[in-house]
N, C-alpha and C. Protein backbone atom coordinates (compact mmCIF):
# COMPACT_ATOMS: atom_id res chain seq x y z
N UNK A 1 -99.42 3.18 39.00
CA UNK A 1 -98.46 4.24 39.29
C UNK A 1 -99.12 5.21 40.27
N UNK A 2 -98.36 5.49 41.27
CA UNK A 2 -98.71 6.68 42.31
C UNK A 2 -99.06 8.08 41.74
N UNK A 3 -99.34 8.87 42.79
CA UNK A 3 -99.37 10.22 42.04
C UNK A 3 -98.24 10.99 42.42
N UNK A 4 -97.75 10.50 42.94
CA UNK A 4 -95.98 10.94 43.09
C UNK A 4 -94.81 10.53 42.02
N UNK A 5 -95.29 9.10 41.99
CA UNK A 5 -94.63 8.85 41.19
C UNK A 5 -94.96 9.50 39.21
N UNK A 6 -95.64 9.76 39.17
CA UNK A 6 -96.78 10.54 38.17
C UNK A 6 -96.01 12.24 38.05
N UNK A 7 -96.42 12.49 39.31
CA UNK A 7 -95.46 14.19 38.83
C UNK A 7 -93.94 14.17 38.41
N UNK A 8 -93.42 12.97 39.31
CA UNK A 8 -92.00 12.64 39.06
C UNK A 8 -91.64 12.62 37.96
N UNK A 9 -92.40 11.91 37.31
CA UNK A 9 -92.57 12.04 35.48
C UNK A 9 -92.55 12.90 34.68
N UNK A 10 -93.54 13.58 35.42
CA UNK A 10 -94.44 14.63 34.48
C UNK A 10 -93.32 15.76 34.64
N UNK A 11 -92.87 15.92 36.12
CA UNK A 11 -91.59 17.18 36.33
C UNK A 11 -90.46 16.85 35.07
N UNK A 12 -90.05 15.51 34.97
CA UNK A 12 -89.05 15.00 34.22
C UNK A 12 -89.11 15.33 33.06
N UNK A 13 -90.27 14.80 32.35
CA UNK A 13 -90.80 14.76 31.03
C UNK A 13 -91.04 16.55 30.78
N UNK A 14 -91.73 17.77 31.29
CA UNK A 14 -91.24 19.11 30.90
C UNK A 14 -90.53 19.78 31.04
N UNK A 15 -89.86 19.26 32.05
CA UNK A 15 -88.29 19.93 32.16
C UNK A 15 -87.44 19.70 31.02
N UNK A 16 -87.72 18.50 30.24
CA UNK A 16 -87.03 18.41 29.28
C UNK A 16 -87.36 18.85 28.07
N UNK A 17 -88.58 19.31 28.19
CA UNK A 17 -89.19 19.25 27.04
C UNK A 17 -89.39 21.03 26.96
N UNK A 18 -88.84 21.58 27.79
CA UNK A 18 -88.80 23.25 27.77
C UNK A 18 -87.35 24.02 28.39
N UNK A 19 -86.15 22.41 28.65
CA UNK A 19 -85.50 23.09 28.97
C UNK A 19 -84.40 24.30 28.43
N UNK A 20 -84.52 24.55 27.29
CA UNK A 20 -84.13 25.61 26.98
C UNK A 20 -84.40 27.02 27.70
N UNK A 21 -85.22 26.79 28.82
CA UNK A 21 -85.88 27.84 29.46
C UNK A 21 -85.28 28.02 30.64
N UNK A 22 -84.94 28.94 31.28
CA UNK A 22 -84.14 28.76 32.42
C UNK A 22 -85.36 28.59 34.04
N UNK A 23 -86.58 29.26 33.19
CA UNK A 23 -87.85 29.56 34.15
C UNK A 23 -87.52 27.71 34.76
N UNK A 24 -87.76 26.82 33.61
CA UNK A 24 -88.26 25.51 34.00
C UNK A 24 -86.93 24.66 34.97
N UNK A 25 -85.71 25.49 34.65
CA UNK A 25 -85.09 24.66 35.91
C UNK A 25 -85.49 24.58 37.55
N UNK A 26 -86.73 25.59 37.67
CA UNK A 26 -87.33 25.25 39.33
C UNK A 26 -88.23 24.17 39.35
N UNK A 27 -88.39 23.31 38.14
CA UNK A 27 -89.54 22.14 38.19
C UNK A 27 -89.07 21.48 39.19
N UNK A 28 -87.94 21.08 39.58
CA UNK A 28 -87.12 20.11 40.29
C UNK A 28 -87.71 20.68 41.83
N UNK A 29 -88.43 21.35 41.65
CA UNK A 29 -89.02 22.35 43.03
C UNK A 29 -89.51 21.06 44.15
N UNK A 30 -89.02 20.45 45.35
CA UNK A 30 -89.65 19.62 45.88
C UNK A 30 -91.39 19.87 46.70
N UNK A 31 -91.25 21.07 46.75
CA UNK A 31 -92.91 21.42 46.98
C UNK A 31 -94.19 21.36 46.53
N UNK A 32 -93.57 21.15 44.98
CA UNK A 32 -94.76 20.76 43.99
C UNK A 32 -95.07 18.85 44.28
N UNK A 33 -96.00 18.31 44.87
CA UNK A 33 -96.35 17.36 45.72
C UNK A 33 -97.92 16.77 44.61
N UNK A 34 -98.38 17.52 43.84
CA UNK A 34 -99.87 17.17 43.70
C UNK A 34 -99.97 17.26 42.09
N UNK A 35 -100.61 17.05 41.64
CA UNK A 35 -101.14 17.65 39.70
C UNK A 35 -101.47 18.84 40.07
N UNK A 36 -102.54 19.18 40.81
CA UNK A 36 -102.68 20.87 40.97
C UNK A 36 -101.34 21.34 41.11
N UNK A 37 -100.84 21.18 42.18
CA UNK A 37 -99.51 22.21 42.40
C UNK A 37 -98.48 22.27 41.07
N UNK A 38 -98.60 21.08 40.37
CA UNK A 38 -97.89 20.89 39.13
C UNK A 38 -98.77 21.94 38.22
N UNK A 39 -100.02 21.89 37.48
CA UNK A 39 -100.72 22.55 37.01
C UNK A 39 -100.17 24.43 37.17
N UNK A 40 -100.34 25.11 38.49
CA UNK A 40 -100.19 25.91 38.70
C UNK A 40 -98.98 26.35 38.34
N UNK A 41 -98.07 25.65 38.68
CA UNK A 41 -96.68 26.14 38.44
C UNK A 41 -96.46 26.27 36.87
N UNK A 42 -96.71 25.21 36.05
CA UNK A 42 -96.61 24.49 34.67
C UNK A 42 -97.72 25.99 34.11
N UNK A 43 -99.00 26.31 34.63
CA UNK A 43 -99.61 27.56 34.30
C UNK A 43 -98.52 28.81 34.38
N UNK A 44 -98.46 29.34 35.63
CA UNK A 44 -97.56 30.54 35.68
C UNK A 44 -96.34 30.46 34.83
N UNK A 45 -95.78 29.58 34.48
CA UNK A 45 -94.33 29.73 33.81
C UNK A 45 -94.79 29.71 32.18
N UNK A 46 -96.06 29.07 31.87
CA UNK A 46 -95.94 28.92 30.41
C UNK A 46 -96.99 30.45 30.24
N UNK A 47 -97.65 31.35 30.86
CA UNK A 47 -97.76 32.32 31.05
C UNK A 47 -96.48 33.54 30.72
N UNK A 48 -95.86 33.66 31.80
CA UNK A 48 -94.69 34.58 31.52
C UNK A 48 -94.31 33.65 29.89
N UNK A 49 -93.76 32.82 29.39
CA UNK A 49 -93.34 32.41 28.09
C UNK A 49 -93.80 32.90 27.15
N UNK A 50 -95.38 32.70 27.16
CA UNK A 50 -96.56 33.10 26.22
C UNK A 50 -96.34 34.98 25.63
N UNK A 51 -95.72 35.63 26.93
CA UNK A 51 -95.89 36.94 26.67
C UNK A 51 -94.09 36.79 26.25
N UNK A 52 -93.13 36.03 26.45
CA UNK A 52 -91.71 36.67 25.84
C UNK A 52 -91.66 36.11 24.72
N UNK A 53 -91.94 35.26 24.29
CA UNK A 53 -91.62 34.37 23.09
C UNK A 53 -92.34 32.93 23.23
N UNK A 54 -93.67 33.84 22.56
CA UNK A 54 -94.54 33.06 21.83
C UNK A 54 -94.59 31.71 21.11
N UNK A 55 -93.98 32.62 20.17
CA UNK A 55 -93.90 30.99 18.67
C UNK A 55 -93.12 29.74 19.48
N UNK A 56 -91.89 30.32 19.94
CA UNK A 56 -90.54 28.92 21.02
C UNK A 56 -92.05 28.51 21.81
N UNK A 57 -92.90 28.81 22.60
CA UNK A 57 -94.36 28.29 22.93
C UNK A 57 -95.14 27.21 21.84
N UNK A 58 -95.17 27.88 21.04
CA UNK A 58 -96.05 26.76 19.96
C UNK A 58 -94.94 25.83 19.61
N UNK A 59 -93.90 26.06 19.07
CA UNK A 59 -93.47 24.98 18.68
C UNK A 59 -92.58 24.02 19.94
N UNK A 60 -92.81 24.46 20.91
CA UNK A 60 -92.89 23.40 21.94
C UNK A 60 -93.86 22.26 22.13
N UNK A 61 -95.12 22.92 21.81
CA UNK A 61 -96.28 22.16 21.92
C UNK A 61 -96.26 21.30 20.80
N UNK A 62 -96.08 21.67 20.12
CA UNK A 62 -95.97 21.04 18.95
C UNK A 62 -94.62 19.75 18.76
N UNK A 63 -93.40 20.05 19.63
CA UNK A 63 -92.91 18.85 19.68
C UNK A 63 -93.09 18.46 20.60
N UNK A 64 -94.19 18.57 21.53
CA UNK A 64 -94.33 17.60 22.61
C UNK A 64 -95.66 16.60 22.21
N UNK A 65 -96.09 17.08 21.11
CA UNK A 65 -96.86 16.42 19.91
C UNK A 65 -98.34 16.41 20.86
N UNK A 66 -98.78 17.75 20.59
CA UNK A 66 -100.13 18.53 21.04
C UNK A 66 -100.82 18.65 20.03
N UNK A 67 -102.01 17.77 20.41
CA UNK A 67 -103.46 17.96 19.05
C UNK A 67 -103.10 19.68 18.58
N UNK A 68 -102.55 19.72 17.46
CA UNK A 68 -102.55 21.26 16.71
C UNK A 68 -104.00 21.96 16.30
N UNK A 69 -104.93 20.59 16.34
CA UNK A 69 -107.00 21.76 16.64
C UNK A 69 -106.85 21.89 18.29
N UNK A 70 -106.48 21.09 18.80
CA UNK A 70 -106.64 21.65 20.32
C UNK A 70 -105.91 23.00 20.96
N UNK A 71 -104.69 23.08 20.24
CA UNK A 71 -104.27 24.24 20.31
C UNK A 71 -104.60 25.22 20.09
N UNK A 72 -104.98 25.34 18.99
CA UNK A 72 -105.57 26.55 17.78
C UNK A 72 -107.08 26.44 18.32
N UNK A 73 -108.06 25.85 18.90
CA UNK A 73 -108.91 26.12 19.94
C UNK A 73 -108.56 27.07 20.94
N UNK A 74 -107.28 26.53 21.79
CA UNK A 74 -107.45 27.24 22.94
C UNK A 74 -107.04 28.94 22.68
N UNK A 75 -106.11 28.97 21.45
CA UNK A 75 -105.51 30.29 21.24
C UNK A 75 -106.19 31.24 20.57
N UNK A 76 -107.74 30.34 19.77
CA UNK A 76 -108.84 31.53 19.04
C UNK A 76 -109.70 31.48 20.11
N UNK A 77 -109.73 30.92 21.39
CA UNK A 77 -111.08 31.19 22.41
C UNK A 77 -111.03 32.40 23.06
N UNK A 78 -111.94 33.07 23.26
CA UNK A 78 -112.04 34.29 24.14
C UNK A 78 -111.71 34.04 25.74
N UNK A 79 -111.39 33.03 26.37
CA UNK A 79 -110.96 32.37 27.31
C UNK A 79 -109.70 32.94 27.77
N UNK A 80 -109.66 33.88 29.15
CA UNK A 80 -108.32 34.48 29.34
C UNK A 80 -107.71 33.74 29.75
N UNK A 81 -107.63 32.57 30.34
CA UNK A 81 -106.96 31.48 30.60
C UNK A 81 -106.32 30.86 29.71
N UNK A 82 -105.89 30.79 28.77
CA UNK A 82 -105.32 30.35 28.04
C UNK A 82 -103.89 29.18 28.30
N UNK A 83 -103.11 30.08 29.52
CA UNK A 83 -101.67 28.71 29.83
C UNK A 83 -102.48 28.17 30.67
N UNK A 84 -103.28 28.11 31.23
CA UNK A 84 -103.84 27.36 32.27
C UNK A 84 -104.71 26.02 30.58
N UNK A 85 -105.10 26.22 30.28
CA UNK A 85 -105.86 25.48 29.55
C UNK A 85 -104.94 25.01 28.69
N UNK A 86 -103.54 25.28 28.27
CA UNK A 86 -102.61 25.28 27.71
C UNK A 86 -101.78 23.73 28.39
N UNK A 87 -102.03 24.46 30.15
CA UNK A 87 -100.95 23.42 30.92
C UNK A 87 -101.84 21.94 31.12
N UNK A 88 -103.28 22.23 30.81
CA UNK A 88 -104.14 21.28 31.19
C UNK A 88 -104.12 20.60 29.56
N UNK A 89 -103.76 20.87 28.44
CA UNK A 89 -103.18 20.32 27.22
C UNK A 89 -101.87 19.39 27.39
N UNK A 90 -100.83 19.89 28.23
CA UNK A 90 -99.43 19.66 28.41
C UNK A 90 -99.63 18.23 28.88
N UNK A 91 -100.21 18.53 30.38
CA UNK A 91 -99.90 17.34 31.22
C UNK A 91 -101.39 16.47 30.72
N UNK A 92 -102.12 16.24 30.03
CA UNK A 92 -102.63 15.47 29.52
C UNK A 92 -101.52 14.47 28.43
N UNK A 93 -101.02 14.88 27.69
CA UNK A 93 -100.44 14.50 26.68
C UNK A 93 -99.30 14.03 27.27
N UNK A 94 -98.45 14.35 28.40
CA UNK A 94 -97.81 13.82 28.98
C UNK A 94 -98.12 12.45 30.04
N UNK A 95 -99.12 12.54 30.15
CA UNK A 95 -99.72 11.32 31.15
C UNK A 95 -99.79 10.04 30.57
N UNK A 96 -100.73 10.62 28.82
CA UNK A 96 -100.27 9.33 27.87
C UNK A 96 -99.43 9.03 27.54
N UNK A 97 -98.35 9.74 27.21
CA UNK A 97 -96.67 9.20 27.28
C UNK A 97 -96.81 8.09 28.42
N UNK A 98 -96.86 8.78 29.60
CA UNK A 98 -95.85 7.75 30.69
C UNK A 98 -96.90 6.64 30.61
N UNK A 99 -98.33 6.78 30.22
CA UNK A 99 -99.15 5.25 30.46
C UNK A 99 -97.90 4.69 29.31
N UNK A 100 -98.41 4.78 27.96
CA UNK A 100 -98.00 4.10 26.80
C UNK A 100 -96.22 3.62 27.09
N UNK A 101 -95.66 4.60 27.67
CA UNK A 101 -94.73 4.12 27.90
C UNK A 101 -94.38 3.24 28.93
N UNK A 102 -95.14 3.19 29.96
CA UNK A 102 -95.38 1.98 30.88
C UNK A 102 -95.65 0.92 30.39
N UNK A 103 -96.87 0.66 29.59
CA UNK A 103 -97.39 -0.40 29.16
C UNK A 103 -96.03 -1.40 28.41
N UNK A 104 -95.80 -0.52 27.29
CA UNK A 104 -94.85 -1.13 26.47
C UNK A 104 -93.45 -2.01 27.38
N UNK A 105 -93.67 -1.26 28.53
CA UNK A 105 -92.11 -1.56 29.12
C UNK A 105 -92.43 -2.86 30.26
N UNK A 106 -93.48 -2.81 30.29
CA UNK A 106 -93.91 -4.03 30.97
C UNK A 106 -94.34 -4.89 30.30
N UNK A 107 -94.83 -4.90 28.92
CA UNK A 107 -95.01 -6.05 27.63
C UNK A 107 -93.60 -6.67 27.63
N UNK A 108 -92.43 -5.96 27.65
CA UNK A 108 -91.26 -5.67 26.94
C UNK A 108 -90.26 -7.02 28.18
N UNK A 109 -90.54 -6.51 29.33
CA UNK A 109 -90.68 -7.25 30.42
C UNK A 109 -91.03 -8.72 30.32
N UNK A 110 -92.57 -8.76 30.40
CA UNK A 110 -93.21 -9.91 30.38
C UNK A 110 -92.86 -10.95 29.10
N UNK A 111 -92.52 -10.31 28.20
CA UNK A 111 -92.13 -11.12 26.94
C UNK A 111 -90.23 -11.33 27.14
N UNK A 112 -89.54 -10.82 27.52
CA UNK A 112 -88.00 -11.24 27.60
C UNK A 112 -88.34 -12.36 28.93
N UNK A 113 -89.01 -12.50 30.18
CA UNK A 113 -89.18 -13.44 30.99
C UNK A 113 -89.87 -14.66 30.34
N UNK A 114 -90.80 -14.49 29.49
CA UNK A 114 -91.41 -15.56 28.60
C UNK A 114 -90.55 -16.64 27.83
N UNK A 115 -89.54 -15.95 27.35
CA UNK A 115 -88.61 -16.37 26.57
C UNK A 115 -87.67 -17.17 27.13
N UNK A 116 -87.07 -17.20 28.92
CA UNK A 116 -86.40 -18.05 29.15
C UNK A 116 -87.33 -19.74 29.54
């Protein structure tokens, strides 16, 4: 998979996964081109969140099914970075989605072609 094709994902996969937020309808932003530029953006927005409503924050993470010690790390560290280390939580956990979900879909593939 490209790294285009990778943000494509990754835009997809938190847009949905925060769209209750109106911040995250600019994911669709065509400028965001890179993981950094994704990072940054995915930082600044879960930033402003962090300070309006917190908890809708955790339990986002939490259904986007985020190690809950990795969390509770980043939120007892003296580390002012926090959505930045937050967004570098996000799109990790999202990357293994789209592998795992790749894999499977090309098993899924290779085994219905097997079969004829």
């Amino acid at each position: 998979m490209t790294e285009k094709e990778k943000i494509y994902q990754l835009k997809k996969n938190v847009s949905s996964d925060f769209n209750k937020f109106e911040e995250f309808s600019l994911i669709k932003d065509p400028d965001i081109n890179t993981l950094e530029e994704f990072k940054l953006f995915l930082t600044e927005k879960l930033s402003d969140l962090m300070v309006k409503n917190f908890d809708e924050v955790i339990d986002i993470l939490y259904q986007i099914d985020i190690n809950e010690i990795k969390v509770r790390d980043v939120m007892q560290s003296k580390n002012n970075y926090k959505a930045s280390l937050l967004a570098d939580l996000i799109i990790e956990r999202q990357l293994q989605k789209i592998k795992t979900r790749g894999k499977y879909k090309r098993n899924s593939t290779t085994d219905l072609l097997e079969g004829i």
